[in-house]
Protein backbone atom coordinates (compact mmCIF):
# COMPACT_ATOMS: atom_id res chain seq x y z
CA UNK A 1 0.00 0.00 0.00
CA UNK A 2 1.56 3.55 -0.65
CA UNK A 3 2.40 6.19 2.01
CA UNK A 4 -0.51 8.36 2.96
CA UNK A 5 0.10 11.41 1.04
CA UNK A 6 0.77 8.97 -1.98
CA UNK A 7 -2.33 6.84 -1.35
CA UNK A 8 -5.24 10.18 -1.41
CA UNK A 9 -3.28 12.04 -4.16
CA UNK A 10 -3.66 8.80 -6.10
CA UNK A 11 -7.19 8.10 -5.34
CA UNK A 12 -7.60 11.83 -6.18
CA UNK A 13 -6.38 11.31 -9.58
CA UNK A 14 -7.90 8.33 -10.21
CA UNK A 15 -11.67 8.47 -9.42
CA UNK A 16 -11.42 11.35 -11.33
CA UNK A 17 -10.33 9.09 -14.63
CA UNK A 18 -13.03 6.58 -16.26
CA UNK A 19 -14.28 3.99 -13.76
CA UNK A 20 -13.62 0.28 -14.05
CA UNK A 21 -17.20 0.47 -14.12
CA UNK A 22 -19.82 -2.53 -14.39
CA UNK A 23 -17.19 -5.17 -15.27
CA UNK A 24 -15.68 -4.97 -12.04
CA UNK A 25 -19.07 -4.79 -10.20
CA UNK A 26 -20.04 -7.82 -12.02
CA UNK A 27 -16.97 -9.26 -10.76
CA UNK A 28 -18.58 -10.22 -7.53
CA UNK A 29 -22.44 -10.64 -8.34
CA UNK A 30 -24.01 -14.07 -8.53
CA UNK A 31 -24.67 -15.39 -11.86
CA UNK A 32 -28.94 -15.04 -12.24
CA UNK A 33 -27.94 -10.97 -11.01
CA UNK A 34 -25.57 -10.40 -14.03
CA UNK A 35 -27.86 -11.85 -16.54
CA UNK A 36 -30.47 -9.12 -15.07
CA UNK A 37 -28.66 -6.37 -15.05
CA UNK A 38 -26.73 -6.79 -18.43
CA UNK A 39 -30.51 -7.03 -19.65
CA UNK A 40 -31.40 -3.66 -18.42
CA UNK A 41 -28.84 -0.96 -19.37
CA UNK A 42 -30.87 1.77 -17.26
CA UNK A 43 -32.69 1.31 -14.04
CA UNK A 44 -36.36 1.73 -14.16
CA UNK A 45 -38.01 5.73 -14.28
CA UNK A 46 -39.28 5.04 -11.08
CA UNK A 47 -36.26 3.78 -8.81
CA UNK A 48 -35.55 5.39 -6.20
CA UNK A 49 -32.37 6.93 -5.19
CA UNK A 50 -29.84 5.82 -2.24
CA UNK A 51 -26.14 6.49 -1.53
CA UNK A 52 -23.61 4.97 0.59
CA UNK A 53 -20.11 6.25 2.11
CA UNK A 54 -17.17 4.12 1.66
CA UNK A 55 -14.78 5.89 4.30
CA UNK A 56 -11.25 5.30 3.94
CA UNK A 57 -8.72 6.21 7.68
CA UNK A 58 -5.16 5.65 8.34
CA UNK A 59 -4.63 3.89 11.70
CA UNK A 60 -1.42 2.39 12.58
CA UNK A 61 -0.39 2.35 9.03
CA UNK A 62 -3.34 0.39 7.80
CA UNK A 63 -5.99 2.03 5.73
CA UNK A 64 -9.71 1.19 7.23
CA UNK A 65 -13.18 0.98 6.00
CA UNK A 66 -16.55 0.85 7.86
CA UNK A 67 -19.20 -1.67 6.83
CA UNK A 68 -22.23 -2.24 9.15
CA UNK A 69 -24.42 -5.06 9.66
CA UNK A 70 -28.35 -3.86 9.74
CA UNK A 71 -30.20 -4.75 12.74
CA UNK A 72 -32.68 -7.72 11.88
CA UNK A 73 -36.31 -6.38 10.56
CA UNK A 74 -39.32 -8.57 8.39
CA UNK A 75 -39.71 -5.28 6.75
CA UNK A 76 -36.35 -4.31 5.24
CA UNK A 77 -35.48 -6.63 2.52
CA UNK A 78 -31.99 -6.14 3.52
CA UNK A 79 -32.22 -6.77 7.33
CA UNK A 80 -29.32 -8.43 8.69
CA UNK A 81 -27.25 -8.05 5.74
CA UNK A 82 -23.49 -6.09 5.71
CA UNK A 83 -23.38 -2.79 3.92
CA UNK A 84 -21.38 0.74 3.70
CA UNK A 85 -24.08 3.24 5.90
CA UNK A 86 -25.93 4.99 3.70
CA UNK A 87 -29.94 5.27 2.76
CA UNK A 88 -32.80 6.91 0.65
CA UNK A 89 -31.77 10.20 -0.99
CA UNK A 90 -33.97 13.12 0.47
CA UNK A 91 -34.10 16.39 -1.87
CA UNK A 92 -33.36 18.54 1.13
CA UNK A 93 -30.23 16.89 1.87
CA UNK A 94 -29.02 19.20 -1.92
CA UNK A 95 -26.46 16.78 -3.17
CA UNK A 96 -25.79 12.78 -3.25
CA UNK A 97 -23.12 13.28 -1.58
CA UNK A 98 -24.75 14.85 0.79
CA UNK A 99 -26.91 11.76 1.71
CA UNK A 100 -24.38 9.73 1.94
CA UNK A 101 -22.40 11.82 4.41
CA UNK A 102 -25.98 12.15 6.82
CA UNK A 103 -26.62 8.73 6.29
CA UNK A 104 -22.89 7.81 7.43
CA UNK A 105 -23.84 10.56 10.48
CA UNK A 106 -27.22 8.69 11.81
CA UNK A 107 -25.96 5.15 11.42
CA UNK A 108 -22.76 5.31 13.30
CA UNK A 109 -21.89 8.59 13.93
CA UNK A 110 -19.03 9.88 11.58
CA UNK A 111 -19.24 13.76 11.31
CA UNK A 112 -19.88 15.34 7.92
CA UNK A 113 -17.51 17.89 8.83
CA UNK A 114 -14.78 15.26 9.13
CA UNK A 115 -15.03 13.77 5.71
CA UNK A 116 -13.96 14.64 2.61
CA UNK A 117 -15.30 13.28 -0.69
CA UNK A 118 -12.37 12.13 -2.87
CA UNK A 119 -14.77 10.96 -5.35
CA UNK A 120 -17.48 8.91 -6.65
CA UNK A 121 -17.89 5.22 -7.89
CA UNK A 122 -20.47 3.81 -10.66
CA UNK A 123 -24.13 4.31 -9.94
CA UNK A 124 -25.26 0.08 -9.28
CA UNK A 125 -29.12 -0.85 -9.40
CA UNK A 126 -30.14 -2.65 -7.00
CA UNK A 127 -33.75 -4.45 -8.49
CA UNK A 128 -35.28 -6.27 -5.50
CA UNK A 129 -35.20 -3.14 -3.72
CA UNK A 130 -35.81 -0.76 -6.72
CA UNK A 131 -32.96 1.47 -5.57
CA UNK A 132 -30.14 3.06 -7.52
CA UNK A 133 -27.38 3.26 -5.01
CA UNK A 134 -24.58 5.62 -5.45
CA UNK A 135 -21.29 5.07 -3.55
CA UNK A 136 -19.35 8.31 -2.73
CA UNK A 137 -15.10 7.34 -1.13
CA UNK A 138 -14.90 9.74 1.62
CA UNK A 139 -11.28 10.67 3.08
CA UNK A 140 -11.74 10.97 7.18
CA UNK A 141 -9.33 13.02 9.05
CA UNK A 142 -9.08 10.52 12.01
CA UNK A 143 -10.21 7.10 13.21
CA UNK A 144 -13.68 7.58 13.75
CA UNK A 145 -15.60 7.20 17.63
CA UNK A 146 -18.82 4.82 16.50
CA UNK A 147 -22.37 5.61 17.70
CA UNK A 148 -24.64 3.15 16.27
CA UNK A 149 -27.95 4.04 15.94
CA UNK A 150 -30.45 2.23 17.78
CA UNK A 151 -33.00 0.38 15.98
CA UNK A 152 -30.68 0.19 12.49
CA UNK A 153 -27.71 -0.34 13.27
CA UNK A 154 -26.32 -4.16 15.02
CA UNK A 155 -22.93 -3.85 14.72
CA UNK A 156 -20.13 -2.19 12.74
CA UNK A 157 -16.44 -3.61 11.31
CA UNK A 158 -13.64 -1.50 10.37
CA UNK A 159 -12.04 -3.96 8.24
CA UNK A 160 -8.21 -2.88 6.39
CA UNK A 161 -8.02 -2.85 2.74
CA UNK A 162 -5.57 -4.91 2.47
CA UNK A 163 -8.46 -7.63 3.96
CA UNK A 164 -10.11 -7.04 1.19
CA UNK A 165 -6.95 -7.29 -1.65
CA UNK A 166 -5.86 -10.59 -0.46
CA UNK A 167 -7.60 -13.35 -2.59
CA UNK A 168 -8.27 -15.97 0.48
CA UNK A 169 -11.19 -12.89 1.39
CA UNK A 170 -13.03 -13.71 -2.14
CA UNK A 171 -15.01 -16.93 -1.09
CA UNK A 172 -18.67 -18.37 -1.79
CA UNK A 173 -21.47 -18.49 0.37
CA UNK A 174 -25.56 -19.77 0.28
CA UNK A 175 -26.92 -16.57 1.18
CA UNK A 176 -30.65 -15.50 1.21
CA UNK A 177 -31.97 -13.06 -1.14
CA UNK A 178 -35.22 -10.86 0.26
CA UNK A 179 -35.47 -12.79 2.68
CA UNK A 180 -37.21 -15.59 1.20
CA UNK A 181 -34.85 -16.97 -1.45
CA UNK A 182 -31.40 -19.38 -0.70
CA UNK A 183 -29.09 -18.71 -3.79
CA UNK A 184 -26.15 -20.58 -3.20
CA UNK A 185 -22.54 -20.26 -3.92
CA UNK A 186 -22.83 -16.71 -3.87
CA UNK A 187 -19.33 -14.55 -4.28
CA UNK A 188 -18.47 -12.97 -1.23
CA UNK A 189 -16.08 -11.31 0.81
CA UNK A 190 -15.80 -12.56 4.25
CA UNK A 191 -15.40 -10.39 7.33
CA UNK A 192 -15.53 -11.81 10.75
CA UNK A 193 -16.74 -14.92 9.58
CA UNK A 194 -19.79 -13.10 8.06
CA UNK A 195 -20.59 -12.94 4.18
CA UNK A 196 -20.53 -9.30 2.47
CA UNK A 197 -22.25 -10.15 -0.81
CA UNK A 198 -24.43 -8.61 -3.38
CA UNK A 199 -24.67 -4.44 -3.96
CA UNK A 200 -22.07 -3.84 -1.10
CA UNK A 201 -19.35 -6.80 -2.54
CA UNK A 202 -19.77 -5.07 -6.14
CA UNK A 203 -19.14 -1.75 -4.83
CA UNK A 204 -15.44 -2.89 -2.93
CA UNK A 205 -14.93 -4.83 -5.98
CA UNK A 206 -14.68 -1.89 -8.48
CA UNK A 207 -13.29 0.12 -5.82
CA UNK A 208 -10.47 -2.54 -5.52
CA UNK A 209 -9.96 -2.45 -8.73
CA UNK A 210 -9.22 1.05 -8.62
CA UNK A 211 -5.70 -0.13 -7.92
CA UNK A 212 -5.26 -2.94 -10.75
């Protein structure tokens, strides 16, 4: 991994330059999920619009991420899965970016004031929630103090990148989709024993692949 100054001026520079885009996304979806999306080259005129924080720190000479894992709820199609914080876009929030950063505030308490958006990755559709999600990298200024918020929020990781850029984190998993449906052999990334799949394993997929 390069030195700190080294490591932002590059991201900088290079989420500034064309994205490795869908490829890399597709990288870590589950077979049925590629064969959707490829089919549909825009998301629908009535999906709605989320966005997530991928926040990068420098602690002990590792770079760290947050991911959280959403408190269990029959409603929430994604209860109990892994994710980056984030949530629905509101129009008085003014920006996407924006969203993410209050999102990333509510869920476990990282201060908008603290982050700084480096850039943004490729918009993803998610279909069995309807949502377009858009992931903004966010540059924090120190290791972050969690507050979870009650209700949302079970836990939260702060696993290093380089977790992520060693191959023996890429596994498979049987994984439930909705809450109704077992898909198995699902790509993953594991953390803690626990399976980070679908939207939030495409996202850190491209974003690895920022550094290909």
């Amino acid at each position: 991994m390069k030195d700190h100054d080294s490591f932002i001026h590059f991201l900088r520079d290079r989420l500034t330059a064309p994205l490795p885009g869908k490829e890399a996304q597709y990288r870590m979806a589950f077979a049925h999920r590629v064969e959707e999306l490829q089919k549909r080259l825009n998301p629908p005129d009535n999906a709605k619009k989320g966005c997530v924080l991928l926040s990068l720190w420098e602690e002990k000479g590792h770079w760290h991420t947050a991911l959280i894992r959403r408190t269990e709820n029959p409603r929430d199609r994604h209860s109990g899965q892994i994710s980056f914080p984030g949530g629905r876009h509101d129009e008085t929030d003014g920006s996407l970016a924006n969203t993410a950063l209050r999102e990333a505030h509510e869920e476990i308490g990282i201060w908008p004031g603290q982050v700084e958006i480096l850039g943004q990755l490729t918009e993803l559709y998610i279909p069995v929630s309807n949502f377009s999600v858009y992931p903004f990298v966010g540059l924090l200024k120190e290791a972050p103090s969690f507050q979870l918020q009650v209700g949302e929020v079970e836990q939260v990781f702060s696993p290093t990148l380089s977790h992520f850029q060693d191959s023996a984190s890429r596994q498979t998993a049987d994984v439930m989709v909705g809450g109704q449906l077992l898909v198995r052999e699902v790509p993953c990334f594991m953390v803690e024993n626990r399976a980070v799949w679908g939207a939030t394993a495409m996202i850190l997929s491209e974003f690895l692949a920022l550094f290909d």
